[in-house]
Protein backbone atom coordinates (compact mmCIF):
# COMPACT_ATOMS: atom_id res chain seq x y z
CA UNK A 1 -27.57 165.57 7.83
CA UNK A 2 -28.50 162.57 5.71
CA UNK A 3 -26.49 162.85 2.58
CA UNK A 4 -24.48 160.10 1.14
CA UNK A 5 -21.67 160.59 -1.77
CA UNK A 6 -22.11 157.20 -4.05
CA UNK A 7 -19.55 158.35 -6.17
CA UNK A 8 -17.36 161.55 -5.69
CA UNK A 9 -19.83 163.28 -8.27
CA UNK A 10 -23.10 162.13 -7.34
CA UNK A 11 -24.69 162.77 -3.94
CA UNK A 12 -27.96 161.11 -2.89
CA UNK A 13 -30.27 162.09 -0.12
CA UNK A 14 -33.73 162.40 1.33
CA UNK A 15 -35.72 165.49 1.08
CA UNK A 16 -34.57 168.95 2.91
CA UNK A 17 -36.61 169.94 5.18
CA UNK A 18 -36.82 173.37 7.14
CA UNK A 19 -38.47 173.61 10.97
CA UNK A 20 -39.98 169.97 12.57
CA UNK A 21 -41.05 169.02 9.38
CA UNK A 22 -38.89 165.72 8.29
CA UNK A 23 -40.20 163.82 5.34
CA UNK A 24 -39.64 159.96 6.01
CA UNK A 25 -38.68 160.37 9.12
CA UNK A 26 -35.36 162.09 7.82
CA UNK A 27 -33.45 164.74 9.66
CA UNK A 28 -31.68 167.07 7.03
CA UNK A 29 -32.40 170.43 7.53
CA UNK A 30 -32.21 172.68 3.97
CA UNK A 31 -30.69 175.68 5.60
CA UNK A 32 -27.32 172.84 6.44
CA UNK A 33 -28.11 170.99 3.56
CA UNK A 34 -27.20 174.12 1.42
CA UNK A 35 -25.03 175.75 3.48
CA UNK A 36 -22.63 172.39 3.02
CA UNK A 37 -23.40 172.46 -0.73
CA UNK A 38 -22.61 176.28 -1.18
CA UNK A 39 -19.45 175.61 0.67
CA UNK A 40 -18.39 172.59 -0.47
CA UNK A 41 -19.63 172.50 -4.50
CA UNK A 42 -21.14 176.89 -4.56
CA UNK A 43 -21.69 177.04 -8.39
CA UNK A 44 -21.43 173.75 -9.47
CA UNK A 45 -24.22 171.40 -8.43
CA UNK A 46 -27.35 171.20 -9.50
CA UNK A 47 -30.43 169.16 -7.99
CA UNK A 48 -32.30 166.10 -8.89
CA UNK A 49 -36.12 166.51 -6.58
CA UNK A 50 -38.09 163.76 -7.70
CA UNK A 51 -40.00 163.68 -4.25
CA UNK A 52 -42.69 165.64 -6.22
CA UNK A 53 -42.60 168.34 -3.27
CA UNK A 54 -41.06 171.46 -3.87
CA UNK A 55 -39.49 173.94 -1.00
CA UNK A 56 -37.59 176.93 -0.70
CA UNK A 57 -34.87 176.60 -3.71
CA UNK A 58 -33.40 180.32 -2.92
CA UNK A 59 -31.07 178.49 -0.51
CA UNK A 60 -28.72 176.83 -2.96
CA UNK A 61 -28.15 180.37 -3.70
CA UNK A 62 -29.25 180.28 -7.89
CA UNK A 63 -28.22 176.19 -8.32
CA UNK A 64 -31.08 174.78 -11.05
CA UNK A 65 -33.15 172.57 -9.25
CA UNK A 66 -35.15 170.15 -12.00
CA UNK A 67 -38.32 169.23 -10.20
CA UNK A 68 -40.10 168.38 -13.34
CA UNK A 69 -38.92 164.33 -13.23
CA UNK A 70 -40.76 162.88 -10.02
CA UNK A 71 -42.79 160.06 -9.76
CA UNK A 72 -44.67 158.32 -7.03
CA UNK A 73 -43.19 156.69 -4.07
CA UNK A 74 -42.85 153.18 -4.48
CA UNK A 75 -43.25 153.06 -8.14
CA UNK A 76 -40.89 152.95 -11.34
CA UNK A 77 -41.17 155.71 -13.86
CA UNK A 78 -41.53 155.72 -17.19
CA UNK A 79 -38.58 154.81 -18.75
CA UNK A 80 -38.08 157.43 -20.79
CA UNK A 81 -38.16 159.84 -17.95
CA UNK A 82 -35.63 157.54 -16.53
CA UNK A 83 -33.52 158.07 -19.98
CA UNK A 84 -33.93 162.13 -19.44
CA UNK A 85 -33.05 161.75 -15.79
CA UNK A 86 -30.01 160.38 -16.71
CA UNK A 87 -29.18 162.21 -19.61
CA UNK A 88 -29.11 165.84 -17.75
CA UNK A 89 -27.40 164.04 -15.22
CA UNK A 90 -24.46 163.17 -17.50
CA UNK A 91 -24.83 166.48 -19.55
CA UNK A 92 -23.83 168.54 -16.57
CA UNK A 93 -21.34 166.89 -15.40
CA UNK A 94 -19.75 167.10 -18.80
CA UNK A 95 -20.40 170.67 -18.50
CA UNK A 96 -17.54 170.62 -16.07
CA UNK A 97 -15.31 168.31 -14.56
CA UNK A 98 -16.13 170.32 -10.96
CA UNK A 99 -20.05 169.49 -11.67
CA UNK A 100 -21.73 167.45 -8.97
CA UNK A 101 -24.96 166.11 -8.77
CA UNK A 102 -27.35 165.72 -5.71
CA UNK A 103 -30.40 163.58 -5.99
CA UNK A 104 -33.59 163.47 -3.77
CA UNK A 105 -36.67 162.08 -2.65
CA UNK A 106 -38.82 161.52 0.31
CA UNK A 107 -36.37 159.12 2.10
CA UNK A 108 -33.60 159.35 -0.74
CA UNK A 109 -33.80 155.61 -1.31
CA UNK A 110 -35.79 153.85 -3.93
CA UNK A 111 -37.12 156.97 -6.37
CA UNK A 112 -33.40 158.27 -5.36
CA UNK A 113 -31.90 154.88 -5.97
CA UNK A 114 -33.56 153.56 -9.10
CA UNK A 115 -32.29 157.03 -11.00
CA UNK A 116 -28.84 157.03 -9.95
CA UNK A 117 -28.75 153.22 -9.91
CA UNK A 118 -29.82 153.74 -13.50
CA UNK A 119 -27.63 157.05 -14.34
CA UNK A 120 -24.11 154.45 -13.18
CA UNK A 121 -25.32 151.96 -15.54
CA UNK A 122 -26.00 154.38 -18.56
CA UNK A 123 -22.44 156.69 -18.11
CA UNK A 124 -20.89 152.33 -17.47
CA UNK A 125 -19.71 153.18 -14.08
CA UNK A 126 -21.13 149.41 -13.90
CA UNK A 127 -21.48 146.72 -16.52
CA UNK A 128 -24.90 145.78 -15.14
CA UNK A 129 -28.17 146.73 -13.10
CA UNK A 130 -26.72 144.26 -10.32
CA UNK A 131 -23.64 145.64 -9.57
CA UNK A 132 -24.77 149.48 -10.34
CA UNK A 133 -27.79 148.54 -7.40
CA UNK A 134 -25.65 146.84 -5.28
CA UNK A 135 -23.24 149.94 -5.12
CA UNK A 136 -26.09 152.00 -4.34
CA UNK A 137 -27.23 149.77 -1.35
CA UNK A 138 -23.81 149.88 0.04
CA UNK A 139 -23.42 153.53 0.16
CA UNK A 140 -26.58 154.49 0.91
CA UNK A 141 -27.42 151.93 4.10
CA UNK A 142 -30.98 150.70 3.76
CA UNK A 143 -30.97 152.02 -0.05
CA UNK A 144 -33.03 148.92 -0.90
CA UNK A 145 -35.13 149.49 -4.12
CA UNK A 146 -38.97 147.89 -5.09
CA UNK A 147 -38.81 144.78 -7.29
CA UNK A 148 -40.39 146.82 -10.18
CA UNK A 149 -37.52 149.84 -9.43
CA UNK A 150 -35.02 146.96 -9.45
CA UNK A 151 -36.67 145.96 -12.85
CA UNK A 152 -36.59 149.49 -14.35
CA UNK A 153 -33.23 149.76 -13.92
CA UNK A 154 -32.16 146.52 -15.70
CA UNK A 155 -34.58 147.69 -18.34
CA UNK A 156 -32.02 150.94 -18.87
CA UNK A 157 -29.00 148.14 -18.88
CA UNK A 158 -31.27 145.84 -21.39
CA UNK A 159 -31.51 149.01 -23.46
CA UNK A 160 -28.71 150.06 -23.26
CA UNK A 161 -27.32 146.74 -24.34
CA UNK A 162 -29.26 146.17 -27.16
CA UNK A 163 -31.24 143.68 -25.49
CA UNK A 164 -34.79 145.08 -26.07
CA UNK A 165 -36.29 147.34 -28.38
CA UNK A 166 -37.69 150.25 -26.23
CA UNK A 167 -40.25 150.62 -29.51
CA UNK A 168 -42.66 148.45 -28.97
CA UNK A 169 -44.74 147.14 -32.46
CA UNK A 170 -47.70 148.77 -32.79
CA UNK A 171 -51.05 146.66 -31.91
CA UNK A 172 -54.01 146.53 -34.11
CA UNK A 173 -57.54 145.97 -32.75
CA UNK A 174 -59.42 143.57 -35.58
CA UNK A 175 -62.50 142.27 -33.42
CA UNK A 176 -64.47 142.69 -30.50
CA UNK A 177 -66.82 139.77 -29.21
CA UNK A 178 -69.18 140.84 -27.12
CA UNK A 179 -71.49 138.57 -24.71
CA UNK A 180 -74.07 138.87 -23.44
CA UNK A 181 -75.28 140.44 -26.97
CA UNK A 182 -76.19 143.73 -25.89
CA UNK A 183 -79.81 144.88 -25.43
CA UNK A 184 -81.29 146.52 -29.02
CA UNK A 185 -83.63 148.91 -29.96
CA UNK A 186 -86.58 148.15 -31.59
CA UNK A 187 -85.18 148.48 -34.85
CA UNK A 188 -82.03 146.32 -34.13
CA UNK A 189 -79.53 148.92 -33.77
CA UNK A 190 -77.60 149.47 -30.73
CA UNK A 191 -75.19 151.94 -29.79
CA UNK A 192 -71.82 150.36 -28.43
CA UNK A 193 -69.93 153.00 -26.01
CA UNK A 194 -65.87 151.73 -26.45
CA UNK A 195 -63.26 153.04 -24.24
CA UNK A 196 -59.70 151.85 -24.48
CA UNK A 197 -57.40 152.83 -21.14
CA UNK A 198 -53.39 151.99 -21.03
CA UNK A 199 -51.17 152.17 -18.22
CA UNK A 200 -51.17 151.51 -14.44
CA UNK A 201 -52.56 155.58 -14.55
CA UNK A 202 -55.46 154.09 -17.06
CA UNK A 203 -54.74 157.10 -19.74
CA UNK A 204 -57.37 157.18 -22.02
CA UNK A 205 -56.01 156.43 -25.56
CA UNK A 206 -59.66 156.08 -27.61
CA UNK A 207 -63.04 156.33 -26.90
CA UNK A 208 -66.04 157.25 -28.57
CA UNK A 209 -68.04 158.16 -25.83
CA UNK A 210 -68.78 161.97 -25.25
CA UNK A 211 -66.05 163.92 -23.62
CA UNK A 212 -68.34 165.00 -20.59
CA UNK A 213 -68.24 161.07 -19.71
CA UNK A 214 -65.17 159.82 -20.73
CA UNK A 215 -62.51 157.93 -18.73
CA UNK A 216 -65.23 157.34 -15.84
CA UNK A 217 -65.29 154.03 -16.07
């Protein structure tokens, strides 16, 4: 199986996966993946998937399994779904001091690292991001994180800290300058179609164009 304990209470690992199917080249089967859960933690674990795949969760005979926090591989996540990870995280285990937590993705590495890198720095299991990653690459060999994962989870430390403001000021639009001056109609007037995206996902947060064309660009 590939399962690693980083602390007593929190377990990281890649995905379970039933048959030949092995998601980054992983071998942990879910019917021993939950058979050593059920035996060794039965009614007190719950599970972290933030692989964005979901399986057969009837093994871990009736353990929650929160599915609703992935992100893509290779990327950070927002940082407030970082925040949320971290606070069920440390709500269950205050729930009891038997609680564990087991964390996944594909290769239970860098989604898997950069929330539990993130969940040691917010309960201060670690001072900083360095030492709270660094513990996470030793227990988990080959744990190694993406600069911007590595930079999300000092982000939850600067927070944390008091560093930065996680509320940004708000930014006002005063002018656009357009060039070339775009073409008119014959009475001067031109229509100006304005679309403003935000984010690496390019959400759409104004536009004036109609809805049937909006967010095409």
């Amino acid at each position: 199986m590939d399962m690693t304990y980083i602390t007593p209470r929190v377990i990281a690992m890649s995905n379970p996966s039933s048959g030949h199917s092995f998601v980054g080249g992983q071998n942990n089967p879910l019917d021993k993946v939950a058979a050593r859960m059920n035996e060794a933690h039965k009614g007190c674990f719950m599970v972290w998937n933030l692989s964005e795949k979901a399986y057969d969760y009837d093994h871990f005979d009736g353990a929650t399994v929160l599915d609703n926090y992935g992100w893509g591989t290779g990327l950070a996540p927002p940082l407030a779904v970082l925040f949320a990870i971290c606070q069920s995280m440390e709500t269950w285990l205050q729930a009891d001091p038997k609680n564990v937590c087991l964390v996944h993705s594909d290769n239970g590495k860098g989604r898997t690292g950069t929330a539990i890198a993130s969940f040691l720095v917010y309960c201060k299991f670690h001072k900083d991001s360095f030492h709270a990653i660094k513990h996470f690459g030793q227990s988990r060999k080959g744990g190694i994180l993406t600069p911007s994962q590595r930079r999300y989870v000092k982000y939850m430390n600067d927070v944390l800290t008091g560093t930065v403001n996680p509320v940004s000021s708000p930014l006002i639009l005063r002018r656009m300058i357009l060039s070339p001056v775009p073409k008119c109609e014959k009475d001067g007037s031109a229509h100006v179609a304005v679309e403003i995206l935000c984010g690496d996902d390019r959400t759409c947060i104004f536009s004036n164009l109609k809805s049937e064309t909006r967010g095409s660009s």
